[in-house]
Protein backbone atom coordinates (compact mmCIF):
# COMPACT_ATOMS: atom_id res chain seq x y z
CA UNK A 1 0.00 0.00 0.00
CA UNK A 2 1.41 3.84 -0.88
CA UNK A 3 0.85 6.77 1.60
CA UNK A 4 1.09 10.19 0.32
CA UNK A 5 2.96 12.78 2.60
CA UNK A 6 1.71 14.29 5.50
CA UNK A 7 0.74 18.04 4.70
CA UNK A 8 0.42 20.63 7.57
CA UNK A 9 -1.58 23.79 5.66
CA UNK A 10 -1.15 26.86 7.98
CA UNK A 11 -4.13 28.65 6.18
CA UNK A 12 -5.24 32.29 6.71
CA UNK A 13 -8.72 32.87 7.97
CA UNK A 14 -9.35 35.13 4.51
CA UNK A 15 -7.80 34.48 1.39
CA UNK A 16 -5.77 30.90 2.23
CA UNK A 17 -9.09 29.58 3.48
CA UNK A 18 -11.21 31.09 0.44
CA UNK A 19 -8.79 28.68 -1.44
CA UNK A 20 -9.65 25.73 -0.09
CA UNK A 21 -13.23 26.81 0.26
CA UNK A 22 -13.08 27.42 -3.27
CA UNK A 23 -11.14 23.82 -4.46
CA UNK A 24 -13.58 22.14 -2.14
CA UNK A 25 -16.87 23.48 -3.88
CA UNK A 26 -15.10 23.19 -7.58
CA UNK A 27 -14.84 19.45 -6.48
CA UNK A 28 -11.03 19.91 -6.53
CA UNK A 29 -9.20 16.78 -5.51
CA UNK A 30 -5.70 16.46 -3.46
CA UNK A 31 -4.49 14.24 -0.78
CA UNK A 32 -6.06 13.67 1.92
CA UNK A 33 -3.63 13.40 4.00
CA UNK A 34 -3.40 17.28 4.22
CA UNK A 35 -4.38 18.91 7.05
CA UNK A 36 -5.55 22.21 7.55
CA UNK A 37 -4.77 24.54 10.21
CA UNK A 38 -7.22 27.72 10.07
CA UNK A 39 -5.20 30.94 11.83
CA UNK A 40 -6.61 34.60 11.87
CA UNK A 41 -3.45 35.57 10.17
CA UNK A 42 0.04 33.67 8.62
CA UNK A 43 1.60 36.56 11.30
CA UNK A 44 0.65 34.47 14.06
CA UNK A 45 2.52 31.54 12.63
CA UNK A 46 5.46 31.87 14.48
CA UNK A 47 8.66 29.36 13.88
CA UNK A 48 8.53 27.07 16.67
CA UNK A 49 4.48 26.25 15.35
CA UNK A 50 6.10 25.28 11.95
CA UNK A 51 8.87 22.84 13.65
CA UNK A 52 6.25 21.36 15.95
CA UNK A 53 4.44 20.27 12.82
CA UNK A 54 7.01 18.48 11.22
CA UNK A 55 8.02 17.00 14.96
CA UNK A 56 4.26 15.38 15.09
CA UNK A 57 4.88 13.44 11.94
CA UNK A 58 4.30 16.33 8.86
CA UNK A 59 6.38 15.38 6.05
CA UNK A 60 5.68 18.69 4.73
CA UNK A 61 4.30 22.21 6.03
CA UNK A 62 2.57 24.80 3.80
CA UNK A 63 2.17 28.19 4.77
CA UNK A 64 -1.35 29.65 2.72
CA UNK A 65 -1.76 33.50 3.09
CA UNK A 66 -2.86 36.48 1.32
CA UNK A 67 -1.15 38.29 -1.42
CA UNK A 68 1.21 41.00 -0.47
CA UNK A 69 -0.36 44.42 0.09
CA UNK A 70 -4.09 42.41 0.67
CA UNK A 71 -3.69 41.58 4.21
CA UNK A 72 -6.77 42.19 6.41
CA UNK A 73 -4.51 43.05 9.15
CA UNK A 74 -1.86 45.57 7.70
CA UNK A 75 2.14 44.12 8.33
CA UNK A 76 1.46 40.78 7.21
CA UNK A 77 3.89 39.88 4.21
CA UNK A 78 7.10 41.18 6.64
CA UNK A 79 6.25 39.13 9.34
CA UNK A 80 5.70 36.25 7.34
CA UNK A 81 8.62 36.33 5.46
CA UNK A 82 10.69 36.80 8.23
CA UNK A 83 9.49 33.78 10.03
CA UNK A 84 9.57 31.67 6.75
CA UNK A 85 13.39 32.36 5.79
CA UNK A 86 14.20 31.55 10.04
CA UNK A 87 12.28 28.44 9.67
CA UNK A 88 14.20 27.46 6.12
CA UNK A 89 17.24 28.02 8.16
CA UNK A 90 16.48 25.46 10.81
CA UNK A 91 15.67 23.05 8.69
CA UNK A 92 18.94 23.21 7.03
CA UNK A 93 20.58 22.92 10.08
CA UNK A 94 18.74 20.18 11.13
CA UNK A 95 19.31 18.60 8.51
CA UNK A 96 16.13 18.99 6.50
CA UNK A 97 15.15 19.92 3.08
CA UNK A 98 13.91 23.27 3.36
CA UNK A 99 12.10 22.51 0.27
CA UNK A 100 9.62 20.57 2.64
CA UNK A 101 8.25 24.03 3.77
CA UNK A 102 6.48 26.13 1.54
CA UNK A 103 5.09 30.02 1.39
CA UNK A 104 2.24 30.16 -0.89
CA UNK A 105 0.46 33.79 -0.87
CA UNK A 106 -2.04 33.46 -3.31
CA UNK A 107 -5.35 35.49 -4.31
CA UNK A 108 -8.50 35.37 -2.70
CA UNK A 109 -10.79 32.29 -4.16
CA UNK A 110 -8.00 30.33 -6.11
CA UNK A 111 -8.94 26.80 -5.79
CA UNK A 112 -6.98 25.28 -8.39
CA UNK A 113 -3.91 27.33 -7.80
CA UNK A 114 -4.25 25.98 -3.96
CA UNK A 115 -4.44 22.47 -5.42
CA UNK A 116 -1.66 22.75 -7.67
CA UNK A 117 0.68 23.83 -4.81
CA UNK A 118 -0.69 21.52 -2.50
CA UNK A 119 -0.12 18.57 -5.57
CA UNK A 120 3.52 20.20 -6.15
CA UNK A 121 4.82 19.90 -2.45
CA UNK A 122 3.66 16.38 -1.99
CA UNK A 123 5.29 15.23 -5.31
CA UNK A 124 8.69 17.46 -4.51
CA UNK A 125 8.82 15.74 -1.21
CA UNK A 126 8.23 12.60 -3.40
CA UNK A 127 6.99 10.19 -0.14
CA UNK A 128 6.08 7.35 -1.55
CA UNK A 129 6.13 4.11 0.76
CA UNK A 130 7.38 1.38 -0.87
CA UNK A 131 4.92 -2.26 -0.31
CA UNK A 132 4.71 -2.94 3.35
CA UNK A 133 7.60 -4.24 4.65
CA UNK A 134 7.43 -7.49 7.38
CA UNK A 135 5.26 -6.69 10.20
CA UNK A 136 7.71 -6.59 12.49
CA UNK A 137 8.74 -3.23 11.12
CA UNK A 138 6.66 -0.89 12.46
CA UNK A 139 5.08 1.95 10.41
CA UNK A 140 4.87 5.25 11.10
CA UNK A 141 2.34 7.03 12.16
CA UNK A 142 0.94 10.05 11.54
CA UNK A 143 0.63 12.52 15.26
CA UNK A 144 -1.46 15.10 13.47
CA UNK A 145 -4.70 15.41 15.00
CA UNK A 146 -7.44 16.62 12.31
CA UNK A 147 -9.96 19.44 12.40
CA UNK A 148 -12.83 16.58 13.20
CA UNK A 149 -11.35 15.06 16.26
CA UNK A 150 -10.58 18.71 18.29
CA UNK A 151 -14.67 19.52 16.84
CA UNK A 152 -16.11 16.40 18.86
CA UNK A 153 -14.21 16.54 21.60
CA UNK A 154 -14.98 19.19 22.83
């Protein structure tokens, strides 16, 4: 059996989640094992949020935000940059692909352009298990809580 990476989507509570709103009534289709996190704004997305992602098991970790200039909240694309090229820099310390994380500011009600980046990192990080090995390897798995297990909860 393949799995597909692990996708952590940081989305922005206006135009990032328009996207997926937007591939999701178009019938777009992409993994599903991406997860979305919904945040007010990609500001709030500080580096040690991004890490902790890819310490619960993402093999991957996209960051989906407004353009520049169309933030809802004024200093957005700074902040966000900032935090992105620090968080690159980790990852090449720690040995990572930085190519694993990924800034995609796109406009407001793109669903296919979402799709296509969200298509793009999984095939750039190229995860692809091979058949299952004996069971006395064990598999990993994935730490990632979804959306649907926080909403019954609690």
């Amino acid at each position: 059996m393949n799995k597909t990476a692990d996708i952590v989507v940081f989305a922005c509570n206006w135009d990032g989640l328009s996207c997926i709103e937007a591939a999701a009534q178009a019938r777009l289709r992409y993994p599903a094992s991406v997860r979305v996190v919904r945040v007010s704004c990609l500001s709030r997305v500080h580096l040690g949020l991004m890490l902790k992602a890819f310490e619960l098991g993402a093999d991957g970790v996209m960051l989906l935000g407004c353009e520049p200039g169309r933030c809802h909240y004024g200093s957005h694309s700074q902040c966000v940059a900032e935090e992105y090229g620090k968080a690159q820099g980790v990852l090449r310390l720690m040995g990572m692909s930085p190519e694993r994380l990924v800034l995609a500011l796109m406009p407001c009600g793109d669903g296919p352009g979402f799709v296509a980046q969200v298509n793009s990192l999984v095939s750039q990080i190229g995860y692809v298990l091979a058949p299952a090995p004996p069971t006395e390897v064990i598999q990993k798995e994935s730490k990632i809580p979804s959306y649907w297990q926080f909403r019954t909860e609690g």
